[in-house]
Protein backbone atom coordinates (compact mmCIF):
# COMPACT_ATOMS: atom_id res chain seq x y z
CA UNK A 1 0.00 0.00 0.00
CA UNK A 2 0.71 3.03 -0.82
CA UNK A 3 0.94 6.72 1.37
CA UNK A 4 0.96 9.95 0.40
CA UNK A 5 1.35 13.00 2.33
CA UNK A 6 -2.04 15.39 1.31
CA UNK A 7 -0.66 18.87 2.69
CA UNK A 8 -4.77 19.76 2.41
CA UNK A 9 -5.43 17.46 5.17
CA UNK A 10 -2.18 17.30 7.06
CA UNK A 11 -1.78 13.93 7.04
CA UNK A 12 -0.96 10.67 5.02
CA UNK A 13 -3.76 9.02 2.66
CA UNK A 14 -3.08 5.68 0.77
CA UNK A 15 -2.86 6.27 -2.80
CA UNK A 16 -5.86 5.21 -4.92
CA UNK A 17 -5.73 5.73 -8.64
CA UNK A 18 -8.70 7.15 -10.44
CA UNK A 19 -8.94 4.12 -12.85
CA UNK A 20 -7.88 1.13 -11.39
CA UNK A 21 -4.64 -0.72 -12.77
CA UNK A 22 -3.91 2.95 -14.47
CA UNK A 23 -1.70 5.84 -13.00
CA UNK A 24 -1.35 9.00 -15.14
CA UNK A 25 0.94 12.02 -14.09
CA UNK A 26 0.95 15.87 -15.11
CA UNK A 27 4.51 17.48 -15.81
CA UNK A 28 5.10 21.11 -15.96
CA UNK A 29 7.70 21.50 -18.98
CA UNK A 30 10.81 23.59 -18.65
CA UNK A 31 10.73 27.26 -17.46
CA UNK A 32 14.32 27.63 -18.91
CA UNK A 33 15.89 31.01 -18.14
CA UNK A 34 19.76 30.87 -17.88
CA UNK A 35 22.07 28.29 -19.62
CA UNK A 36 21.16 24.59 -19.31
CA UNK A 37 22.09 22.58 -16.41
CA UNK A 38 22.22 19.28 -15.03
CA UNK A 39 19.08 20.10 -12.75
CA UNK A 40 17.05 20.73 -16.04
CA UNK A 41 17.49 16.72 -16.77
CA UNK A 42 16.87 15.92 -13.58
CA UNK A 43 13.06 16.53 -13.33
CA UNK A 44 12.94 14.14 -16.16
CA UNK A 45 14.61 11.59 -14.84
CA UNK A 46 13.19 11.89 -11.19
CA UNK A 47 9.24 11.84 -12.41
CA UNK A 48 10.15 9.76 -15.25
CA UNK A 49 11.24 7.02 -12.05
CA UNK A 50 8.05 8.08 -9.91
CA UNK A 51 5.88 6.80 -13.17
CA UNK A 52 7.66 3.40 -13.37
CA UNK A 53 7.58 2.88 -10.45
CA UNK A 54 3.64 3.66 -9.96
């Protein structure tokens, strides 16, 4: 089972997708304003782990 914190309630819930069997995630793009970095590629990696993990 699953826990998330919901900062709304102030306290953990266990995660319970919409559909079952299905997760979907929303990604803000890149708000790019200096040079490119390492942290840019990052936020890619990082949620593209959350959603194979899910």
């Amino acid at each position: 089972m699953l826990k998330i914190y919901n900062t709304l309630a102030r306290a953990p819930q266990e995660f319970i997708p919409i559909e079952p069997g299905r997760v979907r995630l929303y990604v803000c793009g890149l708000t790019v304003f200096v040079y490119c970095h390492l942290g840019h590629g990052r936020v890619m990696v990082v949620f593209d782990m959350v959603v194979r993990w899910l």
